[in-house]
Protein backbone atom coordinates (compact mmCIF):
# COMPACT_ATOMS: atom_id res chain seq x y z
CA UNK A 1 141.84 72.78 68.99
CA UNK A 2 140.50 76.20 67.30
CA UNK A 3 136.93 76.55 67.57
CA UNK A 4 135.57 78.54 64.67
CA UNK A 5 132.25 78.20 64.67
CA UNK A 6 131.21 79.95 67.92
CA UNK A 7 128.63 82.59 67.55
CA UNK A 8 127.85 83.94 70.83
CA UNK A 9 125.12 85.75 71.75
CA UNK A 10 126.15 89.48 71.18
CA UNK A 11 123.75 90.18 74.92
CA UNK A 12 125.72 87.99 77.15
CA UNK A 13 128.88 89.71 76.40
CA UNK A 14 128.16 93.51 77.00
CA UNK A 15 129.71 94.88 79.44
CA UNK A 16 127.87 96.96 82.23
CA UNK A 17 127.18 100.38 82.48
CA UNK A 18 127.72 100.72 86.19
CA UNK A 19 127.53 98.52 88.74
CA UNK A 20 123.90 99.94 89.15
CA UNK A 21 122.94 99.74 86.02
CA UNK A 22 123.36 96.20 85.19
CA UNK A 23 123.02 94.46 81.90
CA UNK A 24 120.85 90.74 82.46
CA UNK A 25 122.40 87.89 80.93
CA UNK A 26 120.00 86.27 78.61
CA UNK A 27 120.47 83.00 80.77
CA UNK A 28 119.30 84.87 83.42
CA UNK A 29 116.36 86.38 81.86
CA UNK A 30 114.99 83.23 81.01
CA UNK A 31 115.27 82.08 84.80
CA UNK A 32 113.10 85.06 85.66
CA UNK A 33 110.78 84.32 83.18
CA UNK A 34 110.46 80.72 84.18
CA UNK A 35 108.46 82.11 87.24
CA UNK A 36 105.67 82.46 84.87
CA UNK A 37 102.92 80.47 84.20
CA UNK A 38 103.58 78.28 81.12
CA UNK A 39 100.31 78.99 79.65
CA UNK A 40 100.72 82.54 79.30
CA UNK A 41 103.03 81.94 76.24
CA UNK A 42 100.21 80.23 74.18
CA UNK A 43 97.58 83.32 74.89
CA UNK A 44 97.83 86.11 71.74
CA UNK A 45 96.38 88.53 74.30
CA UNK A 46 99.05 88.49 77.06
CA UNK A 47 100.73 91.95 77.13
CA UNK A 48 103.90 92.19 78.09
CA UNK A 49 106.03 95.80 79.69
CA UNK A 50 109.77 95.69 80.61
CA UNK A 51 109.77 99.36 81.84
CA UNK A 52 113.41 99.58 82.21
CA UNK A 53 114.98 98.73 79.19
CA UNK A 54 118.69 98.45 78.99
CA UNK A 55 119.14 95.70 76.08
CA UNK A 56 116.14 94.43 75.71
CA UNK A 57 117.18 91.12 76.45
CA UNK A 58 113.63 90.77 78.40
CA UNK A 59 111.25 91.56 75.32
CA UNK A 60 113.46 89.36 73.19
CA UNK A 61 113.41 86.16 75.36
CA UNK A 62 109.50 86.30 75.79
CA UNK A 63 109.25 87.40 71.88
CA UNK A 64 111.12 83.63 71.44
CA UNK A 65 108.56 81.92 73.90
CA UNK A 66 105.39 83.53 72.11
CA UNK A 67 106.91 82.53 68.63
CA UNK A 68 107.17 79.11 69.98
CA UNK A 69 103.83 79.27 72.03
CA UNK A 70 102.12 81.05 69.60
CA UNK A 71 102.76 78.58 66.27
CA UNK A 72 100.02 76.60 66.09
CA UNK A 73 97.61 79.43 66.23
CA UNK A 74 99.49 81.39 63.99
CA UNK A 75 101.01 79.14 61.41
CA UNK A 76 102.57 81.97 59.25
CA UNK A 77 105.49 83.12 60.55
CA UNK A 78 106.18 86.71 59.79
CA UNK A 79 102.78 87.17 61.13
CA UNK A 80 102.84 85.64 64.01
CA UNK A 81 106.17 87.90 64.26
CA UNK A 82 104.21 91.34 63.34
CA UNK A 83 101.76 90.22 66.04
CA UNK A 84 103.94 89.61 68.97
CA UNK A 85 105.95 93.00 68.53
CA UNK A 86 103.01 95.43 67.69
CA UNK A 87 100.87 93.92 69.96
CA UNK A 88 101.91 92.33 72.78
CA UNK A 89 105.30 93.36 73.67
CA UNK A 90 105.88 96.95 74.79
CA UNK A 91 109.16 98.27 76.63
CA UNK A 92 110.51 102.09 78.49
CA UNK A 93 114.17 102.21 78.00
CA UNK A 94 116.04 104.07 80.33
CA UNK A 95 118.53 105.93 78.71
CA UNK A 96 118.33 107.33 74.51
CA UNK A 97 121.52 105.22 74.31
CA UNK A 98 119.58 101.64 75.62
CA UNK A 99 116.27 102.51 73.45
CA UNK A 100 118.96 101.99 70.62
CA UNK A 101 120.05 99.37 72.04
CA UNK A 102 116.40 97.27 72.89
CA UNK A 103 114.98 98.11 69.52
CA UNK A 104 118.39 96.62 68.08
CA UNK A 105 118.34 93.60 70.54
CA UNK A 106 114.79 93.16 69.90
CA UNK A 107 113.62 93.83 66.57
CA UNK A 108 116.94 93.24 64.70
CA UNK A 109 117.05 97.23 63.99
CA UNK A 110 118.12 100.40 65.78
CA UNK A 111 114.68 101.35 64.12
CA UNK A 112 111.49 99.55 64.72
CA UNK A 113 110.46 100.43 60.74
CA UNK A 114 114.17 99.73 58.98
CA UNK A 115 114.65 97.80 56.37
CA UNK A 116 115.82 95.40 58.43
CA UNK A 117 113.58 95.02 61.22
CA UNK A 118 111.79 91.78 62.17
CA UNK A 119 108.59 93.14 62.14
CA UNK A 120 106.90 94.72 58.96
CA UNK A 121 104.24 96.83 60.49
CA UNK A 122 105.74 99.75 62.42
CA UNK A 123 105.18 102.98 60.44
CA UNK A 124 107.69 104.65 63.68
CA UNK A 125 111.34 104.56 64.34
CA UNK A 126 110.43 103.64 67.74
CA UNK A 127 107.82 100.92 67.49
CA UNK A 128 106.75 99.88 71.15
CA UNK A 129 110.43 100.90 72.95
CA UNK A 130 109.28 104.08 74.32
CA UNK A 131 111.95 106.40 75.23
CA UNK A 132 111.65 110.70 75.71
CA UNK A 133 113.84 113.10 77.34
CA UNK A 134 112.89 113.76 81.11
CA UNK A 135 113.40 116.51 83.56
CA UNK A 136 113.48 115.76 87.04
CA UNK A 137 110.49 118.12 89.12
CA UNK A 138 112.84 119.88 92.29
CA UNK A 139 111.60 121.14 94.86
CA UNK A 140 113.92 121.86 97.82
CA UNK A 141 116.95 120.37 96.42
CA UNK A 142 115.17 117.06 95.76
CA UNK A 143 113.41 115.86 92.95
CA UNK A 144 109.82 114.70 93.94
CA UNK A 145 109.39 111.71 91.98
CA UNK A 146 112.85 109.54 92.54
CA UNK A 147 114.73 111.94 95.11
CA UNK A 148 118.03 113.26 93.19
CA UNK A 149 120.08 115.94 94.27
CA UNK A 150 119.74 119.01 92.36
CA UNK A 151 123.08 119.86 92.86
CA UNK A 152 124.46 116.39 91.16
CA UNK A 153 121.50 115.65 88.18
CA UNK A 154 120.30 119.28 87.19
CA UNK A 155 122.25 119.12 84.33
CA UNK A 156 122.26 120.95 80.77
CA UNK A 157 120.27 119.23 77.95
CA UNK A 158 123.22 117.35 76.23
CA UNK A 159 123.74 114.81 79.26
CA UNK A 160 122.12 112.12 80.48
CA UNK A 161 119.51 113.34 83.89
CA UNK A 162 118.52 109.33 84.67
CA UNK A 163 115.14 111.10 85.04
CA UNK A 164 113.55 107.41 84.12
CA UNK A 165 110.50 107.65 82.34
CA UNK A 166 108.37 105.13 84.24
CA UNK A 167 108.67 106.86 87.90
CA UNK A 168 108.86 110.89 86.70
CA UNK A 169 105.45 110.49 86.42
CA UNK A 170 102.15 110.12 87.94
CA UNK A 171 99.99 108.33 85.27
CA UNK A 172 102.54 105.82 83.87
CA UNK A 173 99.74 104.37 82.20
CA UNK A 174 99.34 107.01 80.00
CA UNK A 175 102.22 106.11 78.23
CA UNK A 176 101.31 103.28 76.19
CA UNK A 177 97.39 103.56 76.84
CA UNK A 178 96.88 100.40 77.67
CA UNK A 179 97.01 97.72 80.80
CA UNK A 180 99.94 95.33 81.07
CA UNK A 181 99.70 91.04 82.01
CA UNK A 182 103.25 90.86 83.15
CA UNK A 183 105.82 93.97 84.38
CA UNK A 184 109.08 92.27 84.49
CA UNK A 185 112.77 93.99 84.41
CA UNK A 186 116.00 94.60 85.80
CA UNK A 187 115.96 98.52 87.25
CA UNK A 188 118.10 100.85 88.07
CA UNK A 189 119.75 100.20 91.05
CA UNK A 190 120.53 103.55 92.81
CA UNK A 191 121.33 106.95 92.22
CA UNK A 192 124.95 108.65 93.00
CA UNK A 193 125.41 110.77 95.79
CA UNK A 194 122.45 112.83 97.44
CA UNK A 195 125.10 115.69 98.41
CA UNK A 196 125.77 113.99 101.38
CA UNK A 197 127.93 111.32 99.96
CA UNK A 198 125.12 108.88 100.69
CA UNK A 199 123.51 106.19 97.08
CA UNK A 200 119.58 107.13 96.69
CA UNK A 201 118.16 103.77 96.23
CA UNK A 202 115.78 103.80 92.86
CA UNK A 203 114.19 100.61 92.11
CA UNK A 204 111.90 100.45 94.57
CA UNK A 205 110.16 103.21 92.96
CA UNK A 206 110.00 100.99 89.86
CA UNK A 207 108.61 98.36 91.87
CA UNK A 208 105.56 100.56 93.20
CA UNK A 209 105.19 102.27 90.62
CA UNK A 210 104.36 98.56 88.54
CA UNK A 211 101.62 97.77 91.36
CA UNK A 212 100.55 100.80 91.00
CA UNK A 213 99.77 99.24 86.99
CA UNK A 214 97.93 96.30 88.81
CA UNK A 215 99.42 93.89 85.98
CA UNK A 216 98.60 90.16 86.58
CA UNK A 217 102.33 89.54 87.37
CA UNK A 218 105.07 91.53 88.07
CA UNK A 219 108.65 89.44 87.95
CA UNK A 220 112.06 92.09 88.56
CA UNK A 221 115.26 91.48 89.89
CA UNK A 222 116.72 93.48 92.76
CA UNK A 223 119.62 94.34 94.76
CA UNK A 224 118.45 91.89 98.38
CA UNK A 225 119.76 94.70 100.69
CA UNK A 226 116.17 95.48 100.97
CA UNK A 227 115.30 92.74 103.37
CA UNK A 228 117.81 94.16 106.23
CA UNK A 229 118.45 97.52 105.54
CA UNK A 230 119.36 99.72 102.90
CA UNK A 231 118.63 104.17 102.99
CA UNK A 232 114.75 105.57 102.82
CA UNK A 233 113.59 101.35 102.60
CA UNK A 234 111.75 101.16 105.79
CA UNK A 235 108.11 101.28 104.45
CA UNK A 236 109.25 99.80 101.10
CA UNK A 237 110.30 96.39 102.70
CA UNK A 238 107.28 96.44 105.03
CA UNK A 239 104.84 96.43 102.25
CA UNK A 240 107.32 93.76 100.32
CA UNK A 241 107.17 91.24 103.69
CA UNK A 242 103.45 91.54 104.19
CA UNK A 243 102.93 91.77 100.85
CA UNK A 244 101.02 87.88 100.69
CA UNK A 245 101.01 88.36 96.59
CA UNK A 246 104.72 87.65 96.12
CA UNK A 247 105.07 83.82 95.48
CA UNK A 248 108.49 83.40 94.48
CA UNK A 249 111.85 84.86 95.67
CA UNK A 250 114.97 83.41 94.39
CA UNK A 251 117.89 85.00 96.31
CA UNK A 252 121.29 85.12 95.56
CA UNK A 253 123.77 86.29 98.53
CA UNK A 254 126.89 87.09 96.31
CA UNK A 255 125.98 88.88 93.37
CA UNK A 256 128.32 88.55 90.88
CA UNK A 257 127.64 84.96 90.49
CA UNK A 258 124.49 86.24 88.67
CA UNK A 259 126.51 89.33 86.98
CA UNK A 260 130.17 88.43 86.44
CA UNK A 261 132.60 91.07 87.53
CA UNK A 262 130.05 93.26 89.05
CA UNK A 263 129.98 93.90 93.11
CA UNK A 264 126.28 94.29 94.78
CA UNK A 265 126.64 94.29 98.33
CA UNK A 266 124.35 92.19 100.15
CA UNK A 267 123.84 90.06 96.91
CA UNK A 268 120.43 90.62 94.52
CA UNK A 269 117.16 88.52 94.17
CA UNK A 270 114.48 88.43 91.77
CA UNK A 271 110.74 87.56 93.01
CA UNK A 272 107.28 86.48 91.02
CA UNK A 273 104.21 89.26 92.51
CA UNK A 274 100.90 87.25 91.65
CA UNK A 275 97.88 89.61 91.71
CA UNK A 276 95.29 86.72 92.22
CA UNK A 277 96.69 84.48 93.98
CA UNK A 278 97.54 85.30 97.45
CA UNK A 279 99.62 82.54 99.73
CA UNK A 280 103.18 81.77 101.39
CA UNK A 281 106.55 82.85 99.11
CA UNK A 282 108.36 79.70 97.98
CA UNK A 283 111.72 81.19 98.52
CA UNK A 284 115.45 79.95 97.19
CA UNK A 285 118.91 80.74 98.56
CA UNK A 286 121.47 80.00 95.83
CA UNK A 287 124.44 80.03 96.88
CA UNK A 288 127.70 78.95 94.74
CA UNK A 289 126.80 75.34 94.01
CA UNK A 290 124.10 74.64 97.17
CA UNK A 291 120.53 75.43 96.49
CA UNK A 292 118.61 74.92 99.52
CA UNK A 293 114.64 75.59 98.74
CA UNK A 294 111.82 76.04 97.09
CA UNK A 295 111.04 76.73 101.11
CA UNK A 296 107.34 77.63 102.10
CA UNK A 297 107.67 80.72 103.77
CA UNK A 298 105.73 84.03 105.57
CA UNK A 299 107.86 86.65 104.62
CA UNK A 300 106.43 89.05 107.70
CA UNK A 301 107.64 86.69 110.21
CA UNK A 302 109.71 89.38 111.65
CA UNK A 303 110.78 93.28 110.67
CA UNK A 304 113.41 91.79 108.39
CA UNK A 305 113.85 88.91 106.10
CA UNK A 306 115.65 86.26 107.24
CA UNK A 307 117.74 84.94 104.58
CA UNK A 308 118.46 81.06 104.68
CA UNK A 309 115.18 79.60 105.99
CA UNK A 310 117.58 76.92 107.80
CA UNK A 311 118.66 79.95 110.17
CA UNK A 312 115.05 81.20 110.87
CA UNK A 313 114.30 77.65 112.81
CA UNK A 314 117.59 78.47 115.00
CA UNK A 315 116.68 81.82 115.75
CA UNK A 316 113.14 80.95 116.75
CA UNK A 317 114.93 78.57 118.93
CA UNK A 318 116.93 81.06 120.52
CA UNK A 319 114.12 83.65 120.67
CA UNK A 320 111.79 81.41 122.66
CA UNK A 321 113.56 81.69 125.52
CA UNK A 322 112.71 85.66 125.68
CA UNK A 323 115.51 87.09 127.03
CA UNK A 324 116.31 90.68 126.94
CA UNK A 325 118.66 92.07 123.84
CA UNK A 326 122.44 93.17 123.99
CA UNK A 327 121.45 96.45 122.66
CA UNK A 328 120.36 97.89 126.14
CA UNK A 329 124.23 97.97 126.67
CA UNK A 330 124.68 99.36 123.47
CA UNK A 331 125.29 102.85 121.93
CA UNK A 332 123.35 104.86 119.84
CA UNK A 333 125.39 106.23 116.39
CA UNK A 334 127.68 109.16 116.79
CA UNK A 335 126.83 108.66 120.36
CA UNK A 336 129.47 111.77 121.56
CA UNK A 337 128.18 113.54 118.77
CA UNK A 338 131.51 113.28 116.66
CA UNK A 339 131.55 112.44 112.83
CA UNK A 340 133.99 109.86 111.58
CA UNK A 341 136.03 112.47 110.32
CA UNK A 342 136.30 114.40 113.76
CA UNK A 343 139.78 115.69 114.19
CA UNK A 344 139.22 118.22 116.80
CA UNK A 345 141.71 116.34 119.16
CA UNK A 346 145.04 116.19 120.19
CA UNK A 347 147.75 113.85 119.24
CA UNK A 348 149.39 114.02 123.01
CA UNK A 349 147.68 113.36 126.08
CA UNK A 350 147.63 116.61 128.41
CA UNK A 351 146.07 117.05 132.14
CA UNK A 352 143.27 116.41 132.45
CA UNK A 353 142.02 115.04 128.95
CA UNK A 354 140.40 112.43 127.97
CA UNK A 355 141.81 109.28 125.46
CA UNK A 356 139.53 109.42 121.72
CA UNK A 357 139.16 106.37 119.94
CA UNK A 358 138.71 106.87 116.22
CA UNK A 359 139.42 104.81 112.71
CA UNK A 360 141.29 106.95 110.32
CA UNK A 361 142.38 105.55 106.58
CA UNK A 362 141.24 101.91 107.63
CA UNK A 363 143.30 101.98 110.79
CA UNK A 364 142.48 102.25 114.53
CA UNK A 365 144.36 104.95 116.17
CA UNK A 366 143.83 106.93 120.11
CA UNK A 367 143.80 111.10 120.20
CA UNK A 368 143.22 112.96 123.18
CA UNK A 369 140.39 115.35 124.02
CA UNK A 370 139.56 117.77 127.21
CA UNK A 371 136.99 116.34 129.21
CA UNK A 372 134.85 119.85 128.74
CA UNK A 373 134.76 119.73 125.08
CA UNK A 374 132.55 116.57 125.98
CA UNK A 375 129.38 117.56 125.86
CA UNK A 376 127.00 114.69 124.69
CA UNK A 377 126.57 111.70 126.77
CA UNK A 378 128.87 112.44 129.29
CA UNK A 379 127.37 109.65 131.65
CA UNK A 380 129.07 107.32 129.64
CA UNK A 381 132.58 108.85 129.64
CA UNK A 382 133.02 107.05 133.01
CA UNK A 383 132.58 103.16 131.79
CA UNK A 384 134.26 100.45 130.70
CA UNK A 385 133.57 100.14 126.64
CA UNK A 386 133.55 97.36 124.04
CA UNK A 387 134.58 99.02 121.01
CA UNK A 388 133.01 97.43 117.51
CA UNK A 389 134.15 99.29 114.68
CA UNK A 390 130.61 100.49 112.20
CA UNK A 391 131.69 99.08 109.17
CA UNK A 392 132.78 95.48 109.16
CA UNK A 393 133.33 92.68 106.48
CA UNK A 394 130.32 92.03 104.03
CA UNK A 395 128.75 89.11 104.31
CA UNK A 396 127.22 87.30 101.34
CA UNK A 397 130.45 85.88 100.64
CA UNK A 398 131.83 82.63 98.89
CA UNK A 399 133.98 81.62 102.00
CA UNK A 400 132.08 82.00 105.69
CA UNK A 401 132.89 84.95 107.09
CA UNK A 402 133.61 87.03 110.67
CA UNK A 403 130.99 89.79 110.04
CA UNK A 404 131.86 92.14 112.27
CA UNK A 405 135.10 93.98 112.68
CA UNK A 406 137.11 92.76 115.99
CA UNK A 407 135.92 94.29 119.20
CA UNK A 408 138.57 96.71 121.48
CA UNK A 409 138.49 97.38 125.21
CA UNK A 410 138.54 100.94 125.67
CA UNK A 411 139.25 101.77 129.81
CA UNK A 412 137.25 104.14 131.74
CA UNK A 413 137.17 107.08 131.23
CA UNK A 414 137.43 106.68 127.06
CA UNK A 415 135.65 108.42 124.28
CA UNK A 416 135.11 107.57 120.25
CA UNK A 417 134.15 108.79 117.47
CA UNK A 418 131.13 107.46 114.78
CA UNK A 419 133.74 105.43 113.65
CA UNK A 420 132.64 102.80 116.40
CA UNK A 421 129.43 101.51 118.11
CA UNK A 422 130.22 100.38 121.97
CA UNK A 423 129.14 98.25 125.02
CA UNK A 424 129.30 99.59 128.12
CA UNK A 425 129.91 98.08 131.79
CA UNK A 426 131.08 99.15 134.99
CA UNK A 427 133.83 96.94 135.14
CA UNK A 428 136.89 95.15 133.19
CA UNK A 429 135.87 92.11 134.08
CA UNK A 430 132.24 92.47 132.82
CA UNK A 431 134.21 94.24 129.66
CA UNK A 432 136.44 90.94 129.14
CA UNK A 433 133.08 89.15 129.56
CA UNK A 434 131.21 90.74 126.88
CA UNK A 435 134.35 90.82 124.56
CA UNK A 436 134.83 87.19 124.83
CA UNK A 437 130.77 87.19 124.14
CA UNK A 438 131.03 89.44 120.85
CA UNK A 439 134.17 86.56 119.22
CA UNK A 440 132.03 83.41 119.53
CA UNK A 441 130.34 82.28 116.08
CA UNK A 442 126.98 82.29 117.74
CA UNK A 443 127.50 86.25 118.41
CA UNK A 444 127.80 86.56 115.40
CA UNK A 445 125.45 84.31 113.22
CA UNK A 446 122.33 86.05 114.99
CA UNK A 447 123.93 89.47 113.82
CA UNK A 448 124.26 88.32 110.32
CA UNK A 449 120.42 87.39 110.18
CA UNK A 450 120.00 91.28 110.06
CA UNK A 451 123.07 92.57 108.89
CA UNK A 452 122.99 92.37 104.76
CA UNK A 453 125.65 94.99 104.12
CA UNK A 454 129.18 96.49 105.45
CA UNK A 455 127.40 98.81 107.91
CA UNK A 456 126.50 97.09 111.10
CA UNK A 457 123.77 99.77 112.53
CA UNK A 458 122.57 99.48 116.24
CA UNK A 459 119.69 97.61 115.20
CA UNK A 460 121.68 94.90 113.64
CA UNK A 461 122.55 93.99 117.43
CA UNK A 462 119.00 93.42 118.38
CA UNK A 463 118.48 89.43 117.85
CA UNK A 464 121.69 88.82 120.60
CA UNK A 465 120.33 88.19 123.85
CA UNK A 466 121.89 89.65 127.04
CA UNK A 467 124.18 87.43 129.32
CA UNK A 468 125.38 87.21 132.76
CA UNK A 469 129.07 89.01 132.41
CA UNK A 470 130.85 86.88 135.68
CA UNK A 471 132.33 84.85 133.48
CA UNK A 472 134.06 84.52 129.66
CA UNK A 473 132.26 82.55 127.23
CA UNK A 474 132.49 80.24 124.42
CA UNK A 475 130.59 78.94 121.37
CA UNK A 476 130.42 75.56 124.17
CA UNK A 477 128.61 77.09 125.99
CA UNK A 478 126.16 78.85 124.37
CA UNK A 479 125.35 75.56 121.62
CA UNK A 480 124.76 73.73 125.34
CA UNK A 481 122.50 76.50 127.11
CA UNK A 482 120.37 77.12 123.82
CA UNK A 483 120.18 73.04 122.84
CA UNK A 484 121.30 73.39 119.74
CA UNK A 485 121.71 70.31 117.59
CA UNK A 486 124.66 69.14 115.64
CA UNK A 487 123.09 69.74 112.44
CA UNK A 488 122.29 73.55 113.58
CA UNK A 489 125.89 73.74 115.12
CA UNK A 490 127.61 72.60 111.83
CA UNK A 491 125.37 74.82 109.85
CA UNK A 492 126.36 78.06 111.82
CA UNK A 493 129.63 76.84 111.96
CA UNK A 494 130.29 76.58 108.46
CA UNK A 495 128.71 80.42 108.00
CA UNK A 496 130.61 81.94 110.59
CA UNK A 497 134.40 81.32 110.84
CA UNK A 498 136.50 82.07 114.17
CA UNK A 499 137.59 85.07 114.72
CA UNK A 500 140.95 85.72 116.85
CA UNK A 501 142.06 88.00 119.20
CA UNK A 502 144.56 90.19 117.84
CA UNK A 503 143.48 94.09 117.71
CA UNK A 504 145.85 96.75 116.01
CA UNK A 505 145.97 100.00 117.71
CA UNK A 506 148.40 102.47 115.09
CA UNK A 507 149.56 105.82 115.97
CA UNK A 508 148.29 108.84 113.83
CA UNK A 509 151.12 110.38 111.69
C-alpha cells in the first residue's frame, strides 16, 4: 500500500551537522521539556532562552505548549501568537546558517517580520533569534572564553569561528536585557583539535554560563562522559555531583538511540537544574527497551557518577570490606616516558637490549631497545608485567561488553610504550595470578563503574580491590568471598560478557 498522505515533520529529518553539533528530534525535545513544571505553560510571564539554537526545534515545541496553555487567557489567536514570540520566547543561535534556520523553524520565516511570519509584530529581520559574528579573545594560543586553538579557529571573516555567542562573553545578560524562567538546549558538544590532536569539550561552558543567568530552571542535554571522565571536566563534574539543585537526570548509555546514526561515546543525558528547590536527583538509565528508575539518588556519593543505580548497591557492597586498590601495582601513563608513537627501537634483538612492547595500527607487536636508553623508571624494568592495552572497547553498548582490551604477560626484564598501562609482580606466578584476576566479569564490572569512554586511564582501576596472587581466580570465587546474590550476579553478568584467553602478538613489517 502507497501512503500519500504523510507529512512529516521537516525537523525530525535533518540531518546533523557533526556529530557534535547535533540536531534534537522534536520527540526528544518534548521529553526534555516534560521535566518542567506543567504550570509554567499557563503563566504569560514565563520567559523562555534556548541559547544554542540549531533549529529551533526548542522555542517551537514550548511556543505549541503556551498556545495551548495560554488559550483561555488569551482567546484570540494571532494574539496570543504575537505574545508568545515577542515576549516570552527568546533564542542565541549558534551559527548565521542555524539563526536562518530557528527563525524558519520557529516563526514560519527566515525573517521574524516577512510576510509570512507567524507573528505580526516584529519590526526586525531577526525578532528574538539573536545571532552576531564573534571573534574568539587569544591569548597564548588559547582563546579565553571557550579554549580554541589559535592555530585551528583564527580564521578569515568568510568562515565560520564557532565563537558561540552565549560563552564569548562576560555579561550574557546583556544580550537580551532581560532575566530568563527556563535555559534549556542542546549545545555544542566539543571543539576540534587543540593542536595536540586532543576534542576541547564546550558545553560545559554553556552550562555555567546559564547558572551564571540564575534562571528558575535550566533543562540541556549533554554528552554523559562528564560523570567519569572526559578533558579539562574535573571541577565541572564536581560542581554538577554536589550540585543538590539538579532534580532530574535521564541518561542514555548508547547515544544514537536518542540521535539516529550519530556516535557519542559514553552515551548523552539530559538533566532538570531547579533553582528553589534543593533535594536528591531522580535519575533514569534508558537503555534499549529497559528503563530502570526514576531512582532517588545523591549524585556526590563518590568522585564519579555511578551510572545504573543497581550497580552502586554492589559496589558499596564490595567497598565495605575496605581493602586496598589494584592500582598500587599499577603504572602511571607513559610510565618509560615513551609516546604511543615511539619508534626509537629496533626490530632485532641485540646484546644486551631490552624486549619493547608497543601497539602499532591496532596491532600488538615486540621491538627491542638498549637497556641505557632506559632512563625513566628503571626499577620496574626488572618485573614481571601485566600488560592492558589504554584504549579498550566502549562501553555503553547494546550487547554487554568486555571493556577492557585483553591483558599480556610481558617477562622480566620488559619495557612498553603509552600504548599500555601494566601490573607489576616479582614473579610469573603472581603475573598468571593477576592475569587470571583482570578476565573475570567482576574485574571488570567495577572498572566499568568509572570507565565511560574508550580510554581506560589509571584511575579507572581504582574501585578493584587488591588480592592475594598464590593462586588463579575466577568469577566463583570472588561472587562467594564478596556474598553477592543471584540477582547482583545475573545483573553483572548480563553487563559484562567473558572474555577469553587468546592474545595476538604480530611482527612489525
Amino acid at each position: 500500500m502507497i501512503i500519500t498522505n504523510y507529512n512529516p515533520d521537516v525537523l525530525s529529518c535533518l540531518a546533523n551537522l557533526s556529530n557534535d553539533e547535533v540536531f534534537t528530534p522534536p520527540s526528544l525535545a518534548n521529553e526534555i521539556l516534560d521535566l518542567l513544571p506543567a504550570s509554567i505553560w499557563g503563566n504569560p510571564n514565563t520567559t523562555f532562552l534556548d541559547p544554542v539554537c540549531k533549529s529551533g526545534v526548542f522555542l517551537r515545541e514550548i511556543a505549541k505548549r503556551l498556545d495551548k496553555g495560554l488559550e483561555t487567557q488569551m482567546p484570540d489567536k494571532q494574539k496570543r501568537i504575537n505574545h508568545i514570540f515577542t515576549k516570552q520566547l527568546f533564542g542565541i543561535a549558534i551559527t548565521e546558517l542555524t539563526s536562518l534556520l530557528s527563525r524558519r523553524g520557529l516563526y514560519g520565516s527566515k525573517t521574524a517580520n516577512g510576510q509570512y511570519s507567524f507573528c505580526e509584530k516584529f519590526s526586525n529581520e531577526q525578532g528574538n533569534i539573536y545571532f552576531k559574528k564573534m571573534k574568539h579573545s587569544w591569548t597564548d594560543g588559547k582563546c579565553n572564553y571557550c579554549g580554541a586553538s589559535q592555530e585551528v579557529y583564527d580564521r578569515e571573516d568568510p568562515l565560520e569561528t564557532y565563537a558561540y555567542n552565549f560563552i564569548h562573553t562576560d555579561n550574557p545578560e546583556k544580550i537580551f536585557n532581560m532575566k530568563f524562567d527556563v535555559i534549556v538546549g542542546n549545545p555544542p558538544y566539543q571543539l576540534g583539535s587543540d593542536g595536540n590532536n586532543r576534542d576541547i569539550p564546550v558545553y560545559n561552558k554553556f552550562i555555567e554560563q546559564a547558572i551564571k543567568l540564575n534562571p528558575r530552571f535550566i533543562c540541556m542535554i549533554i554528552p554523559s562522559r562528564w560523570m567519569a571522565g572526559g578533558l579539562g571536566l574535573s571541577e565541572f563534574r564536581r560542581n554538577m555531583l554536589t550540585d543538590k539543585r539538579i532534580r532530574s537526570l535521564v541518561d542514555y548509555p548508547v547515544a544514537n538511540e536518542v540521535f539516529s546514526g550519530v556516535e557519542i561515546k559514553g552515551g548523552v543525558c539530559y538533566f532538570l537544574w531547579n533553582r528553589d528547590n534543593e533535594g536528591l536527583c531522580l535519575v533514569t538509565t534508558i537503555r534499549g527497551e529497559e528503563v530502570y528508575g526514576p531512582v532517588e539518588r545523591n549524585l556526590s556519593e563518590y568522585d564519579v557518577f555511578v551510572r545504573d543505580s543497581r550497580a552502586v548497591k554492589i559496589l558499596n557492597k564490595i567497598l565495605s570490606y575496605k581493602e586496598d586498590s589494584i592500582i598500587e601495582l599499577l603504572s602511571v601513563d607513559k610510565e618509560f616516558g615513551w609516546t604511543s608513537n615511539f619508534t626509537g627501537f629496533q626490530k632485532n634483538k641485540k646484546e644486551g637490549s631490552v624486549p619493547i612492547y608497543y601497539i602499532k595500527n591496532g596491532k600488538r607487536n615486540i621491538g627491542w631497545i638498549s637497556r641505557k636508553e632506559i632512563t625513566k623508571s628503571p626499577h620496574l624494568v626488572n618485573t614481571w608485567k601485566i600488560l592492558v592495552p589504554k584504549a579498550g572497547s566502549d562501553g555503553g553498548k547494546k550487547i554487554p561488553d568486555i571493556v577492557l582490551g585483553k591483558p599480556l604477560i610481558a617477562p622480566n626484564p620488559s619495557v612498553c610504550t603509552q600504548s599500555y598501562l601494566f601490573f607489576y609482580v616479582k614473579s610469573k606466578k603472581q603475573a598468571e595470578s593477576i592475569q587470571s584476576y583482570f578476565r573475570t566479569r567482576f574485574f571488570r564490572f567495577l572498572v566499568s563503574l568509572r570507565k565511560i569512554t574508550q580510554d581506560a586511564t589509571r584511575s579507572t582501576y581504582s574501585w578493584v580491590p587488591i588480592q592475594d596472587w598464590d593462586s588463579f581466580w575466577n568469577d566463583e570465587k570472588l561472587f562467594k568471598k564478596y556474598k553477592l546474590n543471584k540477582q547482583e550476579i545475573a545483573f553483572i553478568e548480563s553487563m559484562i560478557k567473558p572474555m577469553d584467553s587468546s592474545v595476538n602478538i604480530e611482527a612489525d613489517e
